[in-house]
Protein backbone atom coordinates (compact mmCIF):
# COMPACT_ATOMS: atom_id res chain seq x y z
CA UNK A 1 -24.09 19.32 3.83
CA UNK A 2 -22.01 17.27 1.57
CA UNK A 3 -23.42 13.52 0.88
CA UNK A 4 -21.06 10.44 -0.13
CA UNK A 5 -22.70 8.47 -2.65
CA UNK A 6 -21.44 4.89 -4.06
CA UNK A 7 -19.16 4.75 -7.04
CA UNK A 8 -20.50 3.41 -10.25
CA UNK A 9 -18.48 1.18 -12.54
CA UNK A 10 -21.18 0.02 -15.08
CA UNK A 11 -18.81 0.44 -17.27
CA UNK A 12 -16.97 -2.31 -16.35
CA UNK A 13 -19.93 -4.49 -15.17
CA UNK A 14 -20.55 -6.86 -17.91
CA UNK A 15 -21.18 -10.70 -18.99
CA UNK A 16 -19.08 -13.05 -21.10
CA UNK A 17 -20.66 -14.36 -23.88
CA UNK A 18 -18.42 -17.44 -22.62
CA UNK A 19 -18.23 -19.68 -20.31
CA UNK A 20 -14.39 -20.54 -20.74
CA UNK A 21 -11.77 -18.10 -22.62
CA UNK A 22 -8.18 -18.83 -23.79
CA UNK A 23 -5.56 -16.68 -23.46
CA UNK A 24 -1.69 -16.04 -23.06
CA UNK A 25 -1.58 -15.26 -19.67
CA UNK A 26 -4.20 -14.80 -17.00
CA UNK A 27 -4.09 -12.12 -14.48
CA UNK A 28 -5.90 -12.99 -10.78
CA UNK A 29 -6.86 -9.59 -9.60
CA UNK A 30 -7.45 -6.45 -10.88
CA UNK A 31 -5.21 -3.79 -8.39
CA UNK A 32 -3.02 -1.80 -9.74
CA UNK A 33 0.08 -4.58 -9.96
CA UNK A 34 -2.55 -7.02 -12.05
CA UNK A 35 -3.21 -3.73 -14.47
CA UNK A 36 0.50 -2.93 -14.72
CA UNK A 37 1.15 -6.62 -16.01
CA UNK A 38 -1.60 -6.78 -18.10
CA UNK A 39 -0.53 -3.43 -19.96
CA UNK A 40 3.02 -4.57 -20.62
CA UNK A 41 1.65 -8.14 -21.66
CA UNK A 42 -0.73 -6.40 -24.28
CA UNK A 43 1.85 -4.17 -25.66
CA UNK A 44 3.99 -7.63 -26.22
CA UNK A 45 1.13 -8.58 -28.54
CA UNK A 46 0.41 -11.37 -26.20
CA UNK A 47 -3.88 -11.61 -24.96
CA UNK A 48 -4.80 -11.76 -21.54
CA UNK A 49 -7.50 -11.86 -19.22
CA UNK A 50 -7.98 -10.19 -15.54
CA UNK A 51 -10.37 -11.96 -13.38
CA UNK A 52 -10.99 -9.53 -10.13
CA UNK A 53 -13.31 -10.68 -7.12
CA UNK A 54 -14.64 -6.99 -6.81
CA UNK A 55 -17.46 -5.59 -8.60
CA UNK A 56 -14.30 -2.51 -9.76
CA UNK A 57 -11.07 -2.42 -10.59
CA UNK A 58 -8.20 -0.92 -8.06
CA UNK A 59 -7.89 -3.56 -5.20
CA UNK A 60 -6.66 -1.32 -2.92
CA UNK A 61 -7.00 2.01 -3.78
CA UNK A 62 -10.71 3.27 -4.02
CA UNK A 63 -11.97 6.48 -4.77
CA UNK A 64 -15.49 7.80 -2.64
CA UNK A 65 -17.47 10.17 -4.81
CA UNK A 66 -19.15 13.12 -2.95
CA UNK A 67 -21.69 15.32 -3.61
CA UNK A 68 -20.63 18.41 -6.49
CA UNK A 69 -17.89 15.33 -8.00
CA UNK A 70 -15.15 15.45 -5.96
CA UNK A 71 -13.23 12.69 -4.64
CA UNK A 72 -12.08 11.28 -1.66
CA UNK A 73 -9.09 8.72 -1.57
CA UNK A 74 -10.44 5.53 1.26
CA UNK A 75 -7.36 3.50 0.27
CA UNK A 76 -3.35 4.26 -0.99
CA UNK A 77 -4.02 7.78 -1.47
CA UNK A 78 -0.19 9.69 -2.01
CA UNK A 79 2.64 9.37 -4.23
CA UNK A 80 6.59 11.12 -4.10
CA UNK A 81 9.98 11.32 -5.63
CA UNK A 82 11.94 8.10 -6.46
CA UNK A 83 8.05 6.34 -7.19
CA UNK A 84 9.27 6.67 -10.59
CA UNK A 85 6.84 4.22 -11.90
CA UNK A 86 3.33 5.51 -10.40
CA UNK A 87 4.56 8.86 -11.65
CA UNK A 88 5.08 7.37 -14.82
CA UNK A 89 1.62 5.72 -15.14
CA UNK A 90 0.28 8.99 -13.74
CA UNK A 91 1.44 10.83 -17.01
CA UNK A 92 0.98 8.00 -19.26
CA UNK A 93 -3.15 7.99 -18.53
CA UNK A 94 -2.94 12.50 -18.83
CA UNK A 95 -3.00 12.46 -14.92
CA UNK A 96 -1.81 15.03 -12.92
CA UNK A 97 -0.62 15.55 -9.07
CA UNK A 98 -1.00 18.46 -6.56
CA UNK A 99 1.42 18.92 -3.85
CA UNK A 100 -0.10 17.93 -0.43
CA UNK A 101 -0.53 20.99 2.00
CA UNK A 102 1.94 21.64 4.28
CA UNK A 103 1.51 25.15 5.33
CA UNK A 104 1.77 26.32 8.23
CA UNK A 105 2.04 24.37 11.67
CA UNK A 106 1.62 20.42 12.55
CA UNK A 107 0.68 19.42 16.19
CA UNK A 108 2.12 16.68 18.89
CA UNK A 109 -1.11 15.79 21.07
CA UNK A 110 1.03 14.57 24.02
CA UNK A 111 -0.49 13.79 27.80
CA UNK A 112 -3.33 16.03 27.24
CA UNK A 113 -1.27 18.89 25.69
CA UNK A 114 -1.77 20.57 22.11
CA UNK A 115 1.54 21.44 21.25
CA UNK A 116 1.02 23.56 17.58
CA UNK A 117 5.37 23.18 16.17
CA UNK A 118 7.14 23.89 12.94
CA UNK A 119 7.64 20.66 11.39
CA UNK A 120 9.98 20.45 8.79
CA UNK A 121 8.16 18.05 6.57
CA UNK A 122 10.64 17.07 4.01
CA UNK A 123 12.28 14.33 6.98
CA UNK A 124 9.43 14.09 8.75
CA UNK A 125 10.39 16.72 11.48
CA UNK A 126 10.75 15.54 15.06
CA UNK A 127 8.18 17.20 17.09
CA UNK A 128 8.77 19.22 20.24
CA UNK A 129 10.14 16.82 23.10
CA UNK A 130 13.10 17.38 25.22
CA UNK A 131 16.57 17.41 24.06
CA UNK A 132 17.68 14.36 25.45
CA UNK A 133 14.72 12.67 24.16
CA UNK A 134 14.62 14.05 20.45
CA UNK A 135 18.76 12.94 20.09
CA UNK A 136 17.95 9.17 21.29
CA UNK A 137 15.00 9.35 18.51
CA UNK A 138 17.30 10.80 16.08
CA UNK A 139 20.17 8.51 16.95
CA UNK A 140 17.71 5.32 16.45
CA UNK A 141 16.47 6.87 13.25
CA UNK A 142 20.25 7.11 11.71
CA UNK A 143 21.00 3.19 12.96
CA UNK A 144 17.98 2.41 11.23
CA UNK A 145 18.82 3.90 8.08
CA UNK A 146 22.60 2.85 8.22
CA UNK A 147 21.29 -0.84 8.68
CA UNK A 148 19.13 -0.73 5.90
CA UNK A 149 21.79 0.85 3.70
CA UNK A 150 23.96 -1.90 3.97
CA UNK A 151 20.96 -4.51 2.44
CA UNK A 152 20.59 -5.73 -1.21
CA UNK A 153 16.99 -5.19 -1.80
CA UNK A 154 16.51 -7.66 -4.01
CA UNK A 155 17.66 -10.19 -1.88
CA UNK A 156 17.90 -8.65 2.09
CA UNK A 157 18.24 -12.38 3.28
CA UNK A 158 21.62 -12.82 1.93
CA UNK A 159 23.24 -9.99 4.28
CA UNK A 160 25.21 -11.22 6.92
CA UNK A 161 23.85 -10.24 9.81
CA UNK A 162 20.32 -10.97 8.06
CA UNK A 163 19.62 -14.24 10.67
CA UNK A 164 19.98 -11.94 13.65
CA UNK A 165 18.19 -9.20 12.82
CA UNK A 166 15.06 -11.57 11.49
CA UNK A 167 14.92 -13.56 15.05
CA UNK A 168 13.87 -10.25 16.80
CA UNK A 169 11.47 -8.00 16.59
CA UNK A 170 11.77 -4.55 15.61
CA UNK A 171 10.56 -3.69 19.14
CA UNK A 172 13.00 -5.89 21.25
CA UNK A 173 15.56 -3.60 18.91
CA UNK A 174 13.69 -0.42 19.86
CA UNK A 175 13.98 -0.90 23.50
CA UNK A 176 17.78 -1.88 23.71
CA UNK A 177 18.39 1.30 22.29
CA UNK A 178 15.45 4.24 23.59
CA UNK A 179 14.73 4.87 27.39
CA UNK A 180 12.96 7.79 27.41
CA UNK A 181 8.90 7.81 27.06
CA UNK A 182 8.93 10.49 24.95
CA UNK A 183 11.09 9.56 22.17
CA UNK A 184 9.56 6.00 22.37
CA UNK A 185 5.84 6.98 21.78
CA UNK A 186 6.72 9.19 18.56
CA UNK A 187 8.46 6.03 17.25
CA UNK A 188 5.74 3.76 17.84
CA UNK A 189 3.28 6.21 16.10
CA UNK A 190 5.42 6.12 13.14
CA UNK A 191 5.76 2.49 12.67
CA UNK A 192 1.87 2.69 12.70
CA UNK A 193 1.72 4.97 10.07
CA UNK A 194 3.99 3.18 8.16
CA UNK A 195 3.10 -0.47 8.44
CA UNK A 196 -0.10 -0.16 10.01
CA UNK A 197 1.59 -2.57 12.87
CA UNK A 198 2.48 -2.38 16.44
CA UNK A 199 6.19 -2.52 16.61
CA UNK A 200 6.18 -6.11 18.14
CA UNK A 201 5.04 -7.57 14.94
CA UNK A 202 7.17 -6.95 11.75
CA UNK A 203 10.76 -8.40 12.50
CA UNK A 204 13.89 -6.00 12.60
CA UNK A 205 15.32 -7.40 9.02
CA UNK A 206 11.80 -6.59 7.70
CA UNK A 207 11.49 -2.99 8.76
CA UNK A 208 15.10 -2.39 8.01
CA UNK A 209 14.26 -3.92 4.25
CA UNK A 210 10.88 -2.06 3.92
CA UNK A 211 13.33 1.34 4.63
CA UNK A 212 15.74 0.24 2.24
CA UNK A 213 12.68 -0.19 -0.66
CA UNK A 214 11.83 3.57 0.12
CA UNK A 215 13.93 4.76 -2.60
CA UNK A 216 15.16 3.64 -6.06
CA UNK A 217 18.36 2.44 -7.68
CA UNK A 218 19.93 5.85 -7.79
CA UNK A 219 18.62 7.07 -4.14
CA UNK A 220 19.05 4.78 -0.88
CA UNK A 221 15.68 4.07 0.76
CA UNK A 222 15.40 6.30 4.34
CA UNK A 223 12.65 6.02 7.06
CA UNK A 224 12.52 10.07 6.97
CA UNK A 225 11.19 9.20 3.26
CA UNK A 226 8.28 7.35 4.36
CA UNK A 227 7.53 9.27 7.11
CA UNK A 228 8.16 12.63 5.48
CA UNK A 229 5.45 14.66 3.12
CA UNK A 230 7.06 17.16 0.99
CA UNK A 231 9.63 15.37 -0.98
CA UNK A 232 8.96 12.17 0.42
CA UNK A 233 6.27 9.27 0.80
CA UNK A 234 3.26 11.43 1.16
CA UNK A 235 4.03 14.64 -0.81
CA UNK A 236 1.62 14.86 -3.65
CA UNK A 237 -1.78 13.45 -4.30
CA UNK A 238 -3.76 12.82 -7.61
CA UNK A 239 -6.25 15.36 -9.02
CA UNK A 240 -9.80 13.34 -9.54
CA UNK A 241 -8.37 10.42 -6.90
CA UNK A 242 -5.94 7.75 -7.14
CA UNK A 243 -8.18 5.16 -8.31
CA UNK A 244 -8.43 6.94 -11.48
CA UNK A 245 -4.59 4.93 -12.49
CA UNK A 246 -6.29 1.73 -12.10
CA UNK A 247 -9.94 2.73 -13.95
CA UNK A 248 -8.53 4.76 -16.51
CA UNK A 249 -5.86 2.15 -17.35
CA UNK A 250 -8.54 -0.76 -17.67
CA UNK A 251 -10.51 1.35 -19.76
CA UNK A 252 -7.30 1.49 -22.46
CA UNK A 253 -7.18 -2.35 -21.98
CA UNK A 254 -10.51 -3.22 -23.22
CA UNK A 255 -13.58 -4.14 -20.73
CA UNK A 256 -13.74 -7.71 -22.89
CA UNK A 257 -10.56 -8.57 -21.00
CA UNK A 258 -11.40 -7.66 -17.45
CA UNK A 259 -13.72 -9.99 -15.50
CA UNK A 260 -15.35 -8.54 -12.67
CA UNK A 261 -17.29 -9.78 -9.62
CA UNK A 262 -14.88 -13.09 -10.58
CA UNK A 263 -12.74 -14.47 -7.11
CA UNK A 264 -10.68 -16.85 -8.45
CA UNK A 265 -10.96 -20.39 -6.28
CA UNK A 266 -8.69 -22.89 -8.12
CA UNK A 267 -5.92 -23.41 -10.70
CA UNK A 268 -5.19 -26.21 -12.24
CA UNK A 269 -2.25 -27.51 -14.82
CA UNK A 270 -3.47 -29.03 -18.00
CA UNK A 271 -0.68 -30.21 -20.38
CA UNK A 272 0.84 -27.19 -21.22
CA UNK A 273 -1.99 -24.83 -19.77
CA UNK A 274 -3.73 -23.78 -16.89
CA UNK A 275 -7.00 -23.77 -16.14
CA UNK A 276 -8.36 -20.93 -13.88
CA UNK A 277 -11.76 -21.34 -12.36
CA UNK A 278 -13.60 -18.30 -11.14
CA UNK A 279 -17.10 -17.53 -9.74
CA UNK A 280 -18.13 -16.23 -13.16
CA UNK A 281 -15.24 -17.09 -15.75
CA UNK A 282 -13.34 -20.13 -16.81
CA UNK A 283 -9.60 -19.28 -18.99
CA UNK A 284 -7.36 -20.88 -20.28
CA UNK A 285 -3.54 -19.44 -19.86
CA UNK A 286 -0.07 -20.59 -20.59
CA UNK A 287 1.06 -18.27 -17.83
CA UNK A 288 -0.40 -17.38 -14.91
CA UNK A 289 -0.12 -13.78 -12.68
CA UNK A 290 -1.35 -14.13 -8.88
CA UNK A 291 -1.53 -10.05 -8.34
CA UNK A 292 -2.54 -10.30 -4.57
CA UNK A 293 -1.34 -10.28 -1.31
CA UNK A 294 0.61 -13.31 -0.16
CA UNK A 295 -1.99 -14.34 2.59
CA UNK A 296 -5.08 -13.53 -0.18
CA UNK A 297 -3.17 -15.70 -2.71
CA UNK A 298 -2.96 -18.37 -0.09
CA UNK A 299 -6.65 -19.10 0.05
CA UNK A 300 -7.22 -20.14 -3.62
CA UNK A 301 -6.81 -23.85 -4.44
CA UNK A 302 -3.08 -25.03 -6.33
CA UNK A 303 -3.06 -28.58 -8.42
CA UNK A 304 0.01 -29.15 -8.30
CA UNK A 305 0.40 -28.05 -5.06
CA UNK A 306 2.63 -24.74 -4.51
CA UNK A 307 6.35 -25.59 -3.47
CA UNK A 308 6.13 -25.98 0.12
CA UNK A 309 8.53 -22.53 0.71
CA UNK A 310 5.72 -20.52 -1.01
CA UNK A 311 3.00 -22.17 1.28
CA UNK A 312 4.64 -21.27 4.30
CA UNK A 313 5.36 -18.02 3.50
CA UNK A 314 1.19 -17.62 2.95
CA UNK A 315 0.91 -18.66 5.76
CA UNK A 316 3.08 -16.98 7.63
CA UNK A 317 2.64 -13.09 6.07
CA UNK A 318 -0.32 -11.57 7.86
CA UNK A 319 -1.71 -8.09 6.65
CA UNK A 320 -1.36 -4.41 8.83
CA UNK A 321 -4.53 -3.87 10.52
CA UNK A 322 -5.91 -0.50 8.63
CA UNK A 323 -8.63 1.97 7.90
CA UNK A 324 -9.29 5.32 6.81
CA UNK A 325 -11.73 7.83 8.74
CA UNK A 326 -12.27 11.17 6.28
CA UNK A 327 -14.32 14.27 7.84
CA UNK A 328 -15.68 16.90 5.36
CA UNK A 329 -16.04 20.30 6.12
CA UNK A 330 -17.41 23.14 4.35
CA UNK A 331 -14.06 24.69 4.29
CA UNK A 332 -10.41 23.72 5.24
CA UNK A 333 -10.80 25.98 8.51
CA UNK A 334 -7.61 25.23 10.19
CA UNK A 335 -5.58 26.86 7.49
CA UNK A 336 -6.71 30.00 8.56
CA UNK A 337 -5.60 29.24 12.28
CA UNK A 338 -2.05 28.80 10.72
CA UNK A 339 -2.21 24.94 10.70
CA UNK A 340 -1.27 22.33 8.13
CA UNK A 341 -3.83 19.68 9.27
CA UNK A 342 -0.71 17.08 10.24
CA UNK A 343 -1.35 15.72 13.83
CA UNK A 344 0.39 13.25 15.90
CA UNK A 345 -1.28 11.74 18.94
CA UNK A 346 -0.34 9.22 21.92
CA UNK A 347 -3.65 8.71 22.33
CA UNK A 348 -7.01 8.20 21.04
CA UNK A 349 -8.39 5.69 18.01
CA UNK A 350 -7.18 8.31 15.14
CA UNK A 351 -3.23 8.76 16.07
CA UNK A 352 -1.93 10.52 12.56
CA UNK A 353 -4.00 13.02 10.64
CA UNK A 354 -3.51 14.80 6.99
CA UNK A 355 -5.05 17.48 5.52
CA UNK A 356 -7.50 15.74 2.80
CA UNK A 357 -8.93 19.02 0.80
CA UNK A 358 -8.75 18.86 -2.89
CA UNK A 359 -6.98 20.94 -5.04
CA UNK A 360 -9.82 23.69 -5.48
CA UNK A 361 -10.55 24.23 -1.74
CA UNK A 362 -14.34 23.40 -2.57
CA UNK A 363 -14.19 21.95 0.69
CA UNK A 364 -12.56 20.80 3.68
CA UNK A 365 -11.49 17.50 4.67
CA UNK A 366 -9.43 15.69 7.31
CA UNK A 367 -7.87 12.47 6.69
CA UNK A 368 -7.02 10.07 9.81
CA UNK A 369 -5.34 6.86 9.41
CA UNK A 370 -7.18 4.09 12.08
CA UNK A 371 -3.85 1.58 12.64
CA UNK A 372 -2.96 -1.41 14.38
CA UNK A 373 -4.75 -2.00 17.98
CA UNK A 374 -6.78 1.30 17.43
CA UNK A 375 -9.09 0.03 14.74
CA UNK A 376 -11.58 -0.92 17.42
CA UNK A 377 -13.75 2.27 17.49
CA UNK A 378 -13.84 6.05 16.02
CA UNK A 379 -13.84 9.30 18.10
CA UNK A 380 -15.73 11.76 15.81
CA UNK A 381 -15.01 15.16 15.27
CA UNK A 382 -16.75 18.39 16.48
CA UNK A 383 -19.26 20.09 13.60
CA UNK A 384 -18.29 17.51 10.95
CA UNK A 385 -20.17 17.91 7.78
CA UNK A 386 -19.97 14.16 6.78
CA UNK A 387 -17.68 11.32 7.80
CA UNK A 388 -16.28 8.55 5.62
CA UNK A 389 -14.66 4.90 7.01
CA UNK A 390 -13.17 2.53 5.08
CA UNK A 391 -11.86 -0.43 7.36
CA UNK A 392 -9.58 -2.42 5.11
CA UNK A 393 -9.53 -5.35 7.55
CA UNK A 394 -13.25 -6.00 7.08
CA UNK A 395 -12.99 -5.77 3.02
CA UNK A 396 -13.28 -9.21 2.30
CA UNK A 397 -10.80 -9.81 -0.31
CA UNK A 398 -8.09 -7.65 1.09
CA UNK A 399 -8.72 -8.21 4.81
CA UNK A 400 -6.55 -5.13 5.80
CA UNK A 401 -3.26 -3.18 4.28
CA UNK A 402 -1.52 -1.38 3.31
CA UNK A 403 1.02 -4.45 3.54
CA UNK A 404 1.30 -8.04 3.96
CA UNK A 405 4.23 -8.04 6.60
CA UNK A 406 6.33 -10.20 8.30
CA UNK A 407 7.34 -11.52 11.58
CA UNK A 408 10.89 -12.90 13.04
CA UNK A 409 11.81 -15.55 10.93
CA UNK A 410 10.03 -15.51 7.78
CA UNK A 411 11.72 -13.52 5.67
CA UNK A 412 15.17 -15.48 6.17
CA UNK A 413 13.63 -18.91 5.47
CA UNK A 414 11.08 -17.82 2.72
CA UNK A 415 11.76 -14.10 1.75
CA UNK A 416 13.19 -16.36 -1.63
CA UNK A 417 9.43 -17.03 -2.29
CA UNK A 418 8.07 -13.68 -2.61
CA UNK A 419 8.94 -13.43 -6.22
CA UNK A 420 10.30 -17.13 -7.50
CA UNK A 421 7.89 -18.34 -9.88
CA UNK A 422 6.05 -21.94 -9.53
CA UNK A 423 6.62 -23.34 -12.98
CA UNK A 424 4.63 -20.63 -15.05
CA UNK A 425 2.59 -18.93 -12.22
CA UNK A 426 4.24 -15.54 -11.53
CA UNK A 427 3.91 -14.13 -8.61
CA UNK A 428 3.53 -10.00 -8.54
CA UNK A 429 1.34 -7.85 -5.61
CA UNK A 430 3.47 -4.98 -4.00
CA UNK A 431 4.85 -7.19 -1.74
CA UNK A 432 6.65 -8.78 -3.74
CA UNK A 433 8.30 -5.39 -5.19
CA UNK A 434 12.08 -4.63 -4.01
CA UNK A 435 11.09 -0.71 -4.37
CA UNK A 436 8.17 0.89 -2.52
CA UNK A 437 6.91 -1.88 -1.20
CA UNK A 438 3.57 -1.47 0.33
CA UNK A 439 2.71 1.67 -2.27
CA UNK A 440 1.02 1.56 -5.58
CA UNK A 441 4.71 2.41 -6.69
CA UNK A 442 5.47 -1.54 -5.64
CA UNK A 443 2.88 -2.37 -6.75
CA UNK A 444 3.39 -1.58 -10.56
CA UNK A 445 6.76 -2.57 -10.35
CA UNK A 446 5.81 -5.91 -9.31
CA UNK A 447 3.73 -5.91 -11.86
CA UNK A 448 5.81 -4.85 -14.71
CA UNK A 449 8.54 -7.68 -13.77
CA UNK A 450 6.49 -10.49 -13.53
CA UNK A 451 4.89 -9.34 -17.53
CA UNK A 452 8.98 -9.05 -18.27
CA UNK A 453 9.47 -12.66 -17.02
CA UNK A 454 6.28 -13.89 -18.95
CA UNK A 455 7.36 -12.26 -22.32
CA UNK A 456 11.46 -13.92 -21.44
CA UNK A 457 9.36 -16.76 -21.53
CA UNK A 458 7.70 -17.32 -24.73
């Protein structure tokens, strides 16, 4: 029987000896993009403080501790090539990565048929449909990636055709091009997985701009990438659990500067300064860093007022519907049976499964992503040791993931506002990140830039 306990982060639970602080710059929340500025702001020589809402740091990405100390991952969980900067952090805190299993054969669940197929996991792999059906899938696929080729990703608004493709949605696209059921339900199960969306939300120009960020500025961004496992989006995970970037990192930039169990509710210019009120913490900050969500941002109070293009945009950007579900085994029995633990499904609450088991086999464990219109209820396995859910849509200060997305016509009218600064409040949160957005990857980034404006700006 294996037991989940709670996390502890006394060390990071403490009191200030002060009611209000002064700083350079302060940081509203403490996920990985919040960390990322802070550490580049420190190594300026410039002070800081990070007020978070949650009793930890890591927004979201959250280790689960079970019994014997091994980890589970309940939020961004997986990191690739061309997430240069993740990597980078990885090594920075002595972190290291093991390759994601892959062995052996995935499965299409598909009208009440197990269908066990050699996947080739690098591009994702197009499970077994007819032949008719798999070239109008791969035919969409390449017109998606050609499309998003053509985008600057700094600016995707600015390409010609950039009106058009933001007044539909990507499923009005979808359907002028796919007739066949098959090929249809394997592309809606990927957009779940990947924006955590039904395809009648995000607009066209926002999926084809979210592809285009799956890459770097030496490799073009391709939906096989964030679809794919080895070599792409989800090919290696994080010995001891991803949240270790964000706890290991605060730990290097001093608990006096973090402020936990601190939501942020207004900020207010002074002069020259700001003054940012939270639950437990008052500073005082020539710069400010809002490292959240566009819709969390949205809910804290602005004097002066926000231009009104940022407003709207809050307004308009609402999160993926997401959670995790995570059953433990004693062992990883399904390698034996010659399968890699990758399942796609037209059916059921759990549509896209991974295998979850750590490193050192000491056990098993089955990762299921819970997307969309399926995070309603939970079908559990057979013989499950223990299972884990994290719904992201209930966490009150992220209120779902793993993206802040948006729908026909936002991104042409207020895309501008994801990372234009209001005066001296920076904007950063992996939206706003023109590489891997949506991954702790963007999420640094964004980070990293807005600490690069702050220091321009001294």
């Amino acid at each position: 029987m294996y037991l989940f306990f709670p996390i502890s982060f006394t060390l990071f639970l403490f009191a200030s000896a002060a009611s209000i602080r002064d700083v350079d710059v302060a940081i509203v929340g403490g996920g990985l993009s919040g960390l990322a500025a802070a550490k580049d702001v420190a190594k300026a020589g410039k002070t800081f403080a990070i007020l978070e809402a949650r009793d930890r740091v890591g927004g979201r990405v959250l280790n689960a501790h079970i019994f014997g100390g091994e980890v589970e991952e309940l939020g961004a969980e997986f990191v690739g090539p061309t997430q240069d900067r993740v990597l980078s952090l990885a090594d920075e805190l002595g972190l290291t990565t093991y390759s994601t299993y892959t062995t052996g054969k995935s499965i299409l669940y598909r009208n009440g048929t197990v269908n066990p197929y050699d996947a080739d996991l690098a591009t994702g792999g197009l499970p077994p449909m007819g032949s008719e059906a798999q070239a109008e899938l791969a035919s969409l696929l390449t017109e998606l990636d050609s499309l998003a080729s053509e985008l600057d990703v700094h600016a995707p608004w600015n390409h010609a055709n950039a009106p058009v493709w933001d007044s539909m949605t990507l499923k009005s696209f979808v359907e002028s091009r796919i007739t066949l059921q098959d090929s249809l339900v394997l592309f809606e199960t990927a957009i779940r997985s990947i924006l955590s969306t039904e395809t009648e939300e995000p607009s066209l120009l926002y999926m084809l701009s979210y592809i285009a960020a799956a890459g770097n500025q030496t490799n073009v961004g391709t939906i096989s990438r964030l679809v794919g496992s080895k070599g792409a989006a989800q090919d290696s995970r994080i010995n001891g659990g991803t949240q270790l970037l964000a706890t290991r990192l605060a730990e290097r930039l001093g608990e006096a500067n973090v402020f936990l169990n601190s939501p942020v509710r207004g900020i207010k210019l002074n002069g020259a300064r700001y003054t940012v009120k939270s639950d437990r913490v008052q500073v005082s900050a020539k710069h400010v860093v809002i490292a959240m969500s566009p819709p969390m941002a949205g809910r804290i109070s602005y004097d002066p007022l926000l231009p009104a293009g940022r407003d709207q945009l809050t307004q308009r950007m609402p999160m993926g519907s997401i959670g995790k579900a995570i059953a433990i085994y004693p062992k990883p029995w399904w390698r034996k049976l010659g399968f890699n633990g990758q399942v796609q499904s037209d059916t059921g609450i759990i549509r896209a499964t991974y295998d979850n088991t750590p490193a050192n086999e000491s056990f098993g464990a089955i990762m299921g992503f819970i997307e969309a219109d399926e995070m309603r209820a939970l079908d559990k396995a057979a013989n499950v040791s223990q299972i884990r859910i994290q719904r992201w849509d209930l966490e009150e200060f992220s209120r779902g993931g793993p993206v802040a997305y948006c729908p026909p016509g936002v991104l042409t009218k207020y895309g501008l506002f994801l990372r234009k600064p209001a005066a001296k409040i920076h904007f950063a949160g992996t939206e706003a990140s023109p590489y891997w957005t949506g991954y702790m990857d963007g999420a640094i980034r964004s980070g990293e830039r807005v600490a690069a404006e702050i220091i321009a700006g001294f």
